[in-house]
C-alpha atoms as a PDB file:
ATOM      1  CA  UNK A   1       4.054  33.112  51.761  1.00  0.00           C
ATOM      2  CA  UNK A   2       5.002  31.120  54.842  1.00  0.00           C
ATOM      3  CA  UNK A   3       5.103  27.833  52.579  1.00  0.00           C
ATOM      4  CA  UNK A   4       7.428  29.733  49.860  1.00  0.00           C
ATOM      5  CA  UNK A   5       9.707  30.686  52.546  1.00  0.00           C
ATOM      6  CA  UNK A   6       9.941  27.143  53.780  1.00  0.00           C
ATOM      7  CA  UNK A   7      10.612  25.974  50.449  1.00  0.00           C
ATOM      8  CA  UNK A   8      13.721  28.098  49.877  1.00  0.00           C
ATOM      9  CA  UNK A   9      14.936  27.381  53.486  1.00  0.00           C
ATOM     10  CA  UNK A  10      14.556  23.397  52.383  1.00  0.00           C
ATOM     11  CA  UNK A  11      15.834  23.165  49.143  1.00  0.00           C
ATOM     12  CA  UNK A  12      12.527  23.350  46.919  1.00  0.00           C
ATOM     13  CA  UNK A  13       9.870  21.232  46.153  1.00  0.00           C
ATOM     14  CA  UNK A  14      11.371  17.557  46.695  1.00  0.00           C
ATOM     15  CA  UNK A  15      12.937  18.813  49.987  1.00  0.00           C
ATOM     16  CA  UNK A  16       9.397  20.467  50.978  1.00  0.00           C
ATOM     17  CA  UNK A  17       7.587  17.404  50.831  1.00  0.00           C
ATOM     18  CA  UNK A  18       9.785  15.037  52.528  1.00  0.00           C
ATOM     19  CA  UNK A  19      10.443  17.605  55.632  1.00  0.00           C
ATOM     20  CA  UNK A  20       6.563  18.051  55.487  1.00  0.00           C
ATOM     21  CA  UNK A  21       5.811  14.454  55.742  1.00  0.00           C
ATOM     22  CA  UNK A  22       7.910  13.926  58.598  1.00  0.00           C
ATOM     23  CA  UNK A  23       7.689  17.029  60.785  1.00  0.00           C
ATOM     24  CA  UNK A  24       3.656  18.235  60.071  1.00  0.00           C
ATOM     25  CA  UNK A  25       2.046  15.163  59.052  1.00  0.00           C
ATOM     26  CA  UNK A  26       1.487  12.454  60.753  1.00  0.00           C
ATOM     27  CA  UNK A  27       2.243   9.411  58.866  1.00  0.00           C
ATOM     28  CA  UNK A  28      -0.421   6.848  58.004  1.00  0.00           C
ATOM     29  CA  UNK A  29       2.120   4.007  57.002  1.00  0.00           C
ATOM     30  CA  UNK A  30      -0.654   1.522  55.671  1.00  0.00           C
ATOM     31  CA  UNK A  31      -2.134   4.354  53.425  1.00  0.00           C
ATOM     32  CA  UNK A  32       1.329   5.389  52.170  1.00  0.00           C
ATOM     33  CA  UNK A  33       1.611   1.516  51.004  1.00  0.00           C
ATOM     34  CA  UNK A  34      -1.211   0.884  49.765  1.00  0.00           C
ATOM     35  CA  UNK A  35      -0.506   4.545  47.177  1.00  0.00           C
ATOM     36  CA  UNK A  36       3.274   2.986  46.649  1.00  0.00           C
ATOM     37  CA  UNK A  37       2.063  -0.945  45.875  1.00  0.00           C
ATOM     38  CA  UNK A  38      -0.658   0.170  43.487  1.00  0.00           C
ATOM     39  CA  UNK A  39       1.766   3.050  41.600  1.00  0.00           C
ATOM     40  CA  UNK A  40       4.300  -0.081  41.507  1.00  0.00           C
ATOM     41  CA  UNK A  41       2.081  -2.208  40.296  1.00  0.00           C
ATOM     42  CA  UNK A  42       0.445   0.018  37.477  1.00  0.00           C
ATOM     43  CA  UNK A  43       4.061   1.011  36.097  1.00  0.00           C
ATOM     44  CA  UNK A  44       4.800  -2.385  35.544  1.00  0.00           C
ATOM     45  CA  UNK A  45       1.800  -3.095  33.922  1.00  0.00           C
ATOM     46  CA  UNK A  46       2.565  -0.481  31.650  1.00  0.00           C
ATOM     47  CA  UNK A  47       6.078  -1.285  31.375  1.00  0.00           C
ATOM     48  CA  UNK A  48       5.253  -5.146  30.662  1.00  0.00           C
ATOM     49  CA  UNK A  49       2.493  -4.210  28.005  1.00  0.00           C
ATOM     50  CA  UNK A  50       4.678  -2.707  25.372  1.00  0.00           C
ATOM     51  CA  UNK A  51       6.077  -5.858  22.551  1.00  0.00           C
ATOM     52  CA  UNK A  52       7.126  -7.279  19.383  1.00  0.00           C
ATOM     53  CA  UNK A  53       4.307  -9.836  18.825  1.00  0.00           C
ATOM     54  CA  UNK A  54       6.422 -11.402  16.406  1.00  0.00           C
ATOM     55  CA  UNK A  55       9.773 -11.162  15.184  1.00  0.00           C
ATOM     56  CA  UNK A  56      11.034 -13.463  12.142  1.00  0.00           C
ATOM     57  CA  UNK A  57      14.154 -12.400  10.685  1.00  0.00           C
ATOM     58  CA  UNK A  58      15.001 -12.968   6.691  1.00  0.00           C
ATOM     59  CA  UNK A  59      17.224 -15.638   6.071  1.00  0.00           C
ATOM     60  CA  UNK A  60      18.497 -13.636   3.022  1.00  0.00           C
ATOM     61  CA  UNK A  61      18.191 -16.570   0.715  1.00  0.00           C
ATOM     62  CA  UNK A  62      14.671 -17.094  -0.204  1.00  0.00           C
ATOM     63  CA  UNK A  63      11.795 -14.815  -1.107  1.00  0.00           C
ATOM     64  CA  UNK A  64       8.117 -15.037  -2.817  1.00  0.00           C
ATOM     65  CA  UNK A  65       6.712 -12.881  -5.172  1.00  0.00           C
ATOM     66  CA  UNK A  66       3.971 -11.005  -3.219  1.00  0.00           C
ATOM     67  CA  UNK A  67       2.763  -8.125  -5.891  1.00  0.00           C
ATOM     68  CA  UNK A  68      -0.782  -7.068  -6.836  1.00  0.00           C
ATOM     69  CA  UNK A  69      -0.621  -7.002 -10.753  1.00  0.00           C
ATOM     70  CA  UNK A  70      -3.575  -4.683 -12.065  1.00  0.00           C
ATOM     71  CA  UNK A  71      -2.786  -4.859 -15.695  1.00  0.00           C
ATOM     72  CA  UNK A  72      -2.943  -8.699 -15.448  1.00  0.00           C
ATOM     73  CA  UNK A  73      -4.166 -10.018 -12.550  1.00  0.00           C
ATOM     74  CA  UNK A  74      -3.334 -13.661 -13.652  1.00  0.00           C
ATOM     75  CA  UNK A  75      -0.149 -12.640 -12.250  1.00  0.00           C
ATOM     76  CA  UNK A  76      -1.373 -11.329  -8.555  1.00  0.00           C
ATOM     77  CA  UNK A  77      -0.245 -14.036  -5.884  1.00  0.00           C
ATOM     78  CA  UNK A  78       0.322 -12.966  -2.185  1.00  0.00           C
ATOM     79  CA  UNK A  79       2.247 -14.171   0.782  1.00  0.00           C
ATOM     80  CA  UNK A  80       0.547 -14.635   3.744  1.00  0.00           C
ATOM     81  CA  UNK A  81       1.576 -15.421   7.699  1.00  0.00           C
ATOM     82  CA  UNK A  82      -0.100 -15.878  10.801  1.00  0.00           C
ATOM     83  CA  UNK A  83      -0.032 -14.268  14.773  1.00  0.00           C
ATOM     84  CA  UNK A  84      -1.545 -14.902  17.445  1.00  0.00           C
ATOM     85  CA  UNK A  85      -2.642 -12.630  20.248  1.00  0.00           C
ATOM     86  CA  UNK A  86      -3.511 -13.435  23.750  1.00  0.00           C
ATOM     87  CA  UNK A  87      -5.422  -9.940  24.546  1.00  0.00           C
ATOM     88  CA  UNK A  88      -7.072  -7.070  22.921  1.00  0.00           C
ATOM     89  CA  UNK A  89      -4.241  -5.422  21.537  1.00  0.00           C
ATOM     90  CA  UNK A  90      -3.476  -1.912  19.818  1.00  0.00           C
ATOM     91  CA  UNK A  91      -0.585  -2.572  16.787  1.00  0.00           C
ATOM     92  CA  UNK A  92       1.722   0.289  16.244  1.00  0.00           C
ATOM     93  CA  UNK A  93       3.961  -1.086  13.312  1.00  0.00           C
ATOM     94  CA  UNK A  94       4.960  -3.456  10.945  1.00  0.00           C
ATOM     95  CA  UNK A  95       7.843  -4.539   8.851  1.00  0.00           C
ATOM     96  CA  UNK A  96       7.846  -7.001   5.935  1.00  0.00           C
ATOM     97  CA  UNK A  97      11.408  -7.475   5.278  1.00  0.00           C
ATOM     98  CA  UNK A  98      11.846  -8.453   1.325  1.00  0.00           C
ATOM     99  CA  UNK A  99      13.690  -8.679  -1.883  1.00  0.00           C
ATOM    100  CA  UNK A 100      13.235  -6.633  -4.883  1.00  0.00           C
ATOM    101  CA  UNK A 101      13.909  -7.681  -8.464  1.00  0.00           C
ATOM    102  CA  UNK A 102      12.354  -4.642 -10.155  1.00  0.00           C
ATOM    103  CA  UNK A 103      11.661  -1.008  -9.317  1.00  0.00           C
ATOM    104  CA  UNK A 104      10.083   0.459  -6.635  1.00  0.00           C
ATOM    105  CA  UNK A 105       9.346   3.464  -8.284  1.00  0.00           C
ATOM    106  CA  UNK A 106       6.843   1.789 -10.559  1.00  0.00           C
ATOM    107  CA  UNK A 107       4.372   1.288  -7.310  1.00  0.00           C
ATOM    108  CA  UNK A 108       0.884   2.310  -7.215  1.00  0.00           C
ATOM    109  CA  UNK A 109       0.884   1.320  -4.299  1.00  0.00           C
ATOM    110  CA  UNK A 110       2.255  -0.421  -0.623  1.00  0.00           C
ATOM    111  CA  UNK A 111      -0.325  -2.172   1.173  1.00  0.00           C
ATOM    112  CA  UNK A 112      -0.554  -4.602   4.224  1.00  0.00           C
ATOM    113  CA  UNK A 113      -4.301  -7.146   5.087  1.00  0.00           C
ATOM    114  CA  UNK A 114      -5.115  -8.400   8.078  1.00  0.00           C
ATOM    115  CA  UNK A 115      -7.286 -11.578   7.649  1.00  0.00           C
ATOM    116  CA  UNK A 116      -8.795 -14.451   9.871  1.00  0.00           C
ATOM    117  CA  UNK A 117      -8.375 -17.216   6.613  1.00  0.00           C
ATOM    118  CA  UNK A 118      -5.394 -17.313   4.686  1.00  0.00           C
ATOM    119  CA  UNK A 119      -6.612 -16.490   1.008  1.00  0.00           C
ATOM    120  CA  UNK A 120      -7.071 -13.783  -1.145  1.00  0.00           C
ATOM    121  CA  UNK A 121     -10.994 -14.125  -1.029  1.00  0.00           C
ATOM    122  CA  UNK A 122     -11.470 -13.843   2.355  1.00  0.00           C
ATOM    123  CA  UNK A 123     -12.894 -10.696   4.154  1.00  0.00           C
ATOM    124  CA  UNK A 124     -10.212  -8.162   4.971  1.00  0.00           C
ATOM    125  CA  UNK A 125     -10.781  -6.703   8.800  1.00  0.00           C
ATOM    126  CA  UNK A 126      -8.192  -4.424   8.114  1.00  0.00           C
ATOM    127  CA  UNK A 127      -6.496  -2.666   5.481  1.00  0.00           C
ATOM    128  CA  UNK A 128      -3.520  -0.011   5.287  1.00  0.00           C
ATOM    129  CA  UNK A 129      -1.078   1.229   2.681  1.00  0.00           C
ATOM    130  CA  UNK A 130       2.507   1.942   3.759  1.00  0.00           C
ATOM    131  CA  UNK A 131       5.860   2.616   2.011  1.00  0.00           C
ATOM    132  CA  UNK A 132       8.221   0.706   0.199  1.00  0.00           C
ATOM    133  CA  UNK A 133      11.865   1.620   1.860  1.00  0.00           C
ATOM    134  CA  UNK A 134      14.681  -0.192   0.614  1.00  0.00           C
ATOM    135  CA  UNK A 135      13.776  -3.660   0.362  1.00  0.00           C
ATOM    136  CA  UNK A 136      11.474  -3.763   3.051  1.00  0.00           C
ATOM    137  CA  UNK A 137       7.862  -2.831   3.515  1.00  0.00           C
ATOM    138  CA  UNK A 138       6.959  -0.462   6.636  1.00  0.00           C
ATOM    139  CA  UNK A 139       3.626   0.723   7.560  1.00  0.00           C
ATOM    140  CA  UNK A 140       2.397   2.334  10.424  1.00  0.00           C
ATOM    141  CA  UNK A 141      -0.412   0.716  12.197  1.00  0.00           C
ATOM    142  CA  UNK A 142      -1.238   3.378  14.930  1.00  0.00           C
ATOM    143  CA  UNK A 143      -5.136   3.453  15.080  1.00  0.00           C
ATOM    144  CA  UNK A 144      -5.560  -0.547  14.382  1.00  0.00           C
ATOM    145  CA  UNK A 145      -6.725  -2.198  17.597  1.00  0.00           C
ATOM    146  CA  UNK A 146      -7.615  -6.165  17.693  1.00  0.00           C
ATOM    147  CA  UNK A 147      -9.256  -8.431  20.268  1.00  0.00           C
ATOM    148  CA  UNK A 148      -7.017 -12.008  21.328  1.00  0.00           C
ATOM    149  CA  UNK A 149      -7.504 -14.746  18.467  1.00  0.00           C
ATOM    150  CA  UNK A 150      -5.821 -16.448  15.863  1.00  0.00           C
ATOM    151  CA  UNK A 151      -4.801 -13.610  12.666  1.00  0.00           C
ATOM    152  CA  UNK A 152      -3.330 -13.730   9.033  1.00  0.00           C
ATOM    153  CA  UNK A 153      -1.303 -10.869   7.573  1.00  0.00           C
ATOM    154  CA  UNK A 154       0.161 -10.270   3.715  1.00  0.00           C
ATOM    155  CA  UNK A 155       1.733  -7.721   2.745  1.00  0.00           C
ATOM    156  CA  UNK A 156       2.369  -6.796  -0.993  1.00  0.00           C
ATOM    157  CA  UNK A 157       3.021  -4.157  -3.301  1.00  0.00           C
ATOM    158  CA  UNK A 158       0.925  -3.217  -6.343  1.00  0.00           C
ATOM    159  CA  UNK A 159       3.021  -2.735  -9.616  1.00  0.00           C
ATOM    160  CA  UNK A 160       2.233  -3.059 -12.878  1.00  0.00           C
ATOM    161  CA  UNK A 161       3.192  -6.561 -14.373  1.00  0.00           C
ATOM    162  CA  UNK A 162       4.391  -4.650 -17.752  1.00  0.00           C
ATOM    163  CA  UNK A 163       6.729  -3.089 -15.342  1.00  0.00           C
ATOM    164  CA  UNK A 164       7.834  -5.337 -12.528  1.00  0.00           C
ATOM    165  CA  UNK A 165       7.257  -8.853 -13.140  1.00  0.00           C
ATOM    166  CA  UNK A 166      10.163 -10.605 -15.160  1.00  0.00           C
ATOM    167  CA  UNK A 167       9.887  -8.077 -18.218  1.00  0.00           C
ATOM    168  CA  UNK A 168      12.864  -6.985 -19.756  1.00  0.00           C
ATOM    169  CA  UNK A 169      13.918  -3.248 -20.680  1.00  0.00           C
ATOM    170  CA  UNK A 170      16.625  -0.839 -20.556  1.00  0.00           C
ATOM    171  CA  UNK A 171      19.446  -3.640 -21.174  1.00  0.00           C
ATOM    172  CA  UNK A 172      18.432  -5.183 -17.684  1.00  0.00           C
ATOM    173  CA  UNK A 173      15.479  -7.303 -16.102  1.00  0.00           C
ATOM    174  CA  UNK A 174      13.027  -5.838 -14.029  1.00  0.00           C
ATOM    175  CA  UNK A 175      11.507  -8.348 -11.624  1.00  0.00           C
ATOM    176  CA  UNK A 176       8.887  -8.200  -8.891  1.00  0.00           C
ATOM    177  CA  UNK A 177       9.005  -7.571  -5.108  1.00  0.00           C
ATOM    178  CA  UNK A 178       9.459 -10.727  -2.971  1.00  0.00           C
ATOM    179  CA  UNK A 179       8.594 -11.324   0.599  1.00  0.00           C
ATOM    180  CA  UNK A 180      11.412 -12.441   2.148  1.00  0.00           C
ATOM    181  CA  UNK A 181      11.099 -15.850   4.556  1.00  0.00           C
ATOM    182  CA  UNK A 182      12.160 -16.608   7.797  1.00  0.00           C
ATOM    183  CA  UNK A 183      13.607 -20.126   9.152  1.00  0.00           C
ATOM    184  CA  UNK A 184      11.456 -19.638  12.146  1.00  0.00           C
ATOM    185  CA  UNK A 185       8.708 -21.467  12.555  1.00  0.00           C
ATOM    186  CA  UNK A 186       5.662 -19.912  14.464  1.00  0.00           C
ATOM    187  CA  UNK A 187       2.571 -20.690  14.493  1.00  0.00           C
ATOM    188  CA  UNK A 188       0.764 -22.423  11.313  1.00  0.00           C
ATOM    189  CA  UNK A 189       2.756 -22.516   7.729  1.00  0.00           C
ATOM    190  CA  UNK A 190       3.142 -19.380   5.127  1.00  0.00           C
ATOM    191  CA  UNK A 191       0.837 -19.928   2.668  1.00  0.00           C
ATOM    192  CA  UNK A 192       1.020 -18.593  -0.693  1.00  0.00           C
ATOM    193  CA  UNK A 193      -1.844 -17.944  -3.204  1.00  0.00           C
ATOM    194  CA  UNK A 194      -1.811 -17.022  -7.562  1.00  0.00           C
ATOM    195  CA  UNK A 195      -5.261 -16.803  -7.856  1.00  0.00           C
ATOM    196  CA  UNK A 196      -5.826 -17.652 -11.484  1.00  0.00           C
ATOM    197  CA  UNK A 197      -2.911 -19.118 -12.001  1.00  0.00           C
ATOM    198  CA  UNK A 198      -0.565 -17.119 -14.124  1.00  0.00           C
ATOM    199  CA  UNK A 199       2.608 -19.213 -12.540  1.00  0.00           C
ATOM    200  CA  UNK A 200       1.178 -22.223 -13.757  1.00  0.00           C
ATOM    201  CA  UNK A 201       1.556 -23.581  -9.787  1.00  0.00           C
ATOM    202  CA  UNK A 202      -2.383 -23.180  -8.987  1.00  0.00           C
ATOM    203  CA  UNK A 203      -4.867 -21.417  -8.295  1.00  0.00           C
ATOM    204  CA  UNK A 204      -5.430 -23.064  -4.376  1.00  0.00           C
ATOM    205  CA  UNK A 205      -3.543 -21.103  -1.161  1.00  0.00           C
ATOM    206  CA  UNK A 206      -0.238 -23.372  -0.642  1.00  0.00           C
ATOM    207  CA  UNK A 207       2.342 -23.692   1.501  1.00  0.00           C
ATOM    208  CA  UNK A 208       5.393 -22.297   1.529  1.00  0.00           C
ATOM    209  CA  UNK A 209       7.950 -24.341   1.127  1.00  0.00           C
ATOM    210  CA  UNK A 210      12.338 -24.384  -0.342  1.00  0.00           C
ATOM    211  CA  UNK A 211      14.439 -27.328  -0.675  1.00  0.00           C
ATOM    212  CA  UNK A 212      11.814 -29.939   1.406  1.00  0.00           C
ATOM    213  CA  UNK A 213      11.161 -26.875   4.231  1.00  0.00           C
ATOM    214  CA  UNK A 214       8.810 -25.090   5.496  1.00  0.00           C
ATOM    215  CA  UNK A 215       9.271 -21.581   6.139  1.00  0.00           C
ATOM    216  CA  UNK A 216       8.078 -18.216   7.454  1.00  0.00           C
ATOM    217  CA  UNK A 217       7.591 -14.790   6.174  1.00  0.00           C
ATOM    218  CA  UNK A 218       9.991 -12.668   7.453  1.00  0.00           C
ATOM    219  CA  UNK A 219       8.253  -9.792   9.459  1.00  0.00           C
ATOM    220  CA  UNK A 220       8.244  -7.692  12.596  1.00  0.00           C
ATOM    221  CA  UNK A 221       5.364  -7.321  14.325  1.00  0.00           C
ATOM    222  CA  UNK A 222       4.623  -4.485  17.057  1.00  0.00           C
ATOM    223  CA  UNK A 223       1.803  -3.482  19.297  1.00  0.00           C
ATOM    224  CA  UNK A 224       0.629  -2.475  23.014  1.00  0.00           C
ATOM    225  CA  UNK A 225      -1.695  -5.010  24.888  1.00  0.00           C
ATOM    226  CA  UNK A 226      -4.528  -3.189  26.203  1.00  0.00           C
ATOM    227  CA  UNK A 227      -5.663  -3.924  30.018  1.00  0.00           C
ATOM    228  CA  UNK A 228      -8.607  -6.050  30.130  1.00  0.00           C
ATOM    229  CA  UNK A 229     -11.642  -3.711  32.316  1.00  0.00           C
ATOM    230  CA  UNK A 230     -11.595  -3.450  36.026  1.00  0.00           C
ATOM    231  CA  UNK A 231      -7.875  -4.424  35.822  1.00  0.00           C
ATOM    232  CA  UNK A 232      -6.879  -1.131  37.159  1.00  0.00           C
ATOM    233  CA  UNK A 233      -9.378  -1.711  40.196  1.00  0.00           C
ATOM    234  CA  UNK A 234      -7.669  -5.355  40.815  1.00  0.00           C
ATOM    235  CA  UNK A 235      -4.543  -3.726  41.598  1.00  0.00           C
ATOM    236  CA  UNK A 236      -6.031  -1.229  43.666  1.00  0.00           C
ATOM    237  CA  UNK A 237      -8.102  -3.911  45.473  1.00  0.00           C
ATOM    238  CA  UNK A 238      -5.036  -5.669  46.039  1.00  0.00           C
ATOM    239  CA  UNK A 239      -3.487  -3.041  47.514  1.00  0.00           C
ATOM    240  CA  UNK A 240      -6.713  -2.225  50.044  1.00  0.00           C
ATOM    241  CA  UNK A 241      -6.454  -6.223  50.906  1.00  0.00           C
ATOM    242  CA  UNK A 242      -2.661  -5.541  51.466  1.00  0.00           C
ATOM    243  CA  UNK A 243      -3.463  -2.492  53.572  1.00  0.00           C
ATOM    244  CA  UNK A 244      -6.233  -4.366  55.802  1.00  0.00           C
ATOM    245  CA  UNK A 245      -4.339  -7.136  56.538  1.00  0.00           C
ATOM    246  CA  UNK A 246      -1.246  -5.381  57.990  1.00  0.00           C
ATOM    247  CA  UNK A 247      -4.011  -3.328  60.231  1.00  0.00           C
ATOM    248  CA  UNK A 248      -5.405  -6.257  61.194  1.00  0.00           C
END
């Protein structure tokens, strides 16, 4: 009851616990800073860990067919890119930004790989669909977590090749869904790969490339590094070390 009634003499809780510290308490100053530096220091940890991992914008001119084709596969080819992370990271999102010559209500489906090797044969370590809005691809990515190396992601849609790849109905052609590109330059090359060959361009993973340039896919990228362990007790060590030496 006493405390209550100091609280509504003081102005609440905020009031309380300054007038508290500086009339009952006696203050331990190196304590106090050591609590302070190590709260600092872990909010800008989190504040700093938060990113876009990679952000190439579409250049608006030039896209790539990226399209899964199950009626005739000869006709599957997919875009890929690489990213690079420096720690173990948790993604949240991605966005493949695109062009679409056909209709995106003939999808089966919306999906985005990760990959270490950039070609349609190599082992997926991750796999998600998303959605197709607009033009662009969007997935969520909450629940994907990846250790620092070297990455490759494509991202495609699956539609029928009777229905979205350069067939012609309704008065009108109905093309497929192209990955957009991006006159950055990160990292290794785009690659692109048609698998058996239905383009007639091979059946190898090649470079992307329009008008003697190289290009890359246009995506953004977005994730949360995750502190390595025991970095949580550096800053609090640091802190102690602070607190000692100003004793001292």
């Amino acid at each position: 009851m006493a405390t209550r009634r100091f609280m509504r003499q003081h102005g609440g809780f905020g009031e309380w616990c300054s007038v508290l510290s500086r009339e009952l308490v006696p203050m331990n100053t190196s304590r106090f800073t050591l609590i302070a530096s190590s709260a600092s220091a872990l909010m800008l940890l989190s504040a700093s860990q938060a990113a876009v991992i990679a952000n190439q914008p579409y250049d608006a001119s030039h896209a790539i067919i990226s399209q899964h084709t199950p009626d005739d596969p000869s006709f599957t080819a997919i875009a890929f890119d690489d990213f690079t992370l420096g720690a173990t990271t948790d993604l949240s999102a991605l966005t493949a930004y695109g062009h679409d010559g056909g209709d995106a209500s003939y999808n089966l489906n919306v999906v985005m790989q990760i990959r270490t090797s950039a070609f349609i044969g190599a082992d997926v370590l991750f796999e998600i669909s998303g959605t197709q809005v607009g033009l662009d691809l969007v997935f969520n990515l909450t629940g994907i977590q990846l250790e620092a190396g070297h990455y490759w992601l494509s991202a495609f849609v699956v539609r029928p090749y009777s229905a979205g790849a350069f067939t012609t109905g309704g008065g009108g052609s109905n093309g497929p869904w192209g990955w957009g590109q991006s006159l950055t330059t990160n990292g290794e090359k785009a690659m692109w790969q048609n698998p058996l060959n239905g383009y007639g361009m091979g059946s190898a993973p090649m470079v992307i490339a329009n008008n003697g340039g190289d290009y890359d896919m246009a995506f953004t990228l977005e994730g949360t590094a995750t502190p390595a362990p025991g970095a949580l007790a550096l800053v609090g060590a640091a802190g102690l070390l602070g607190s000692r030496r100003r004793r001292g």
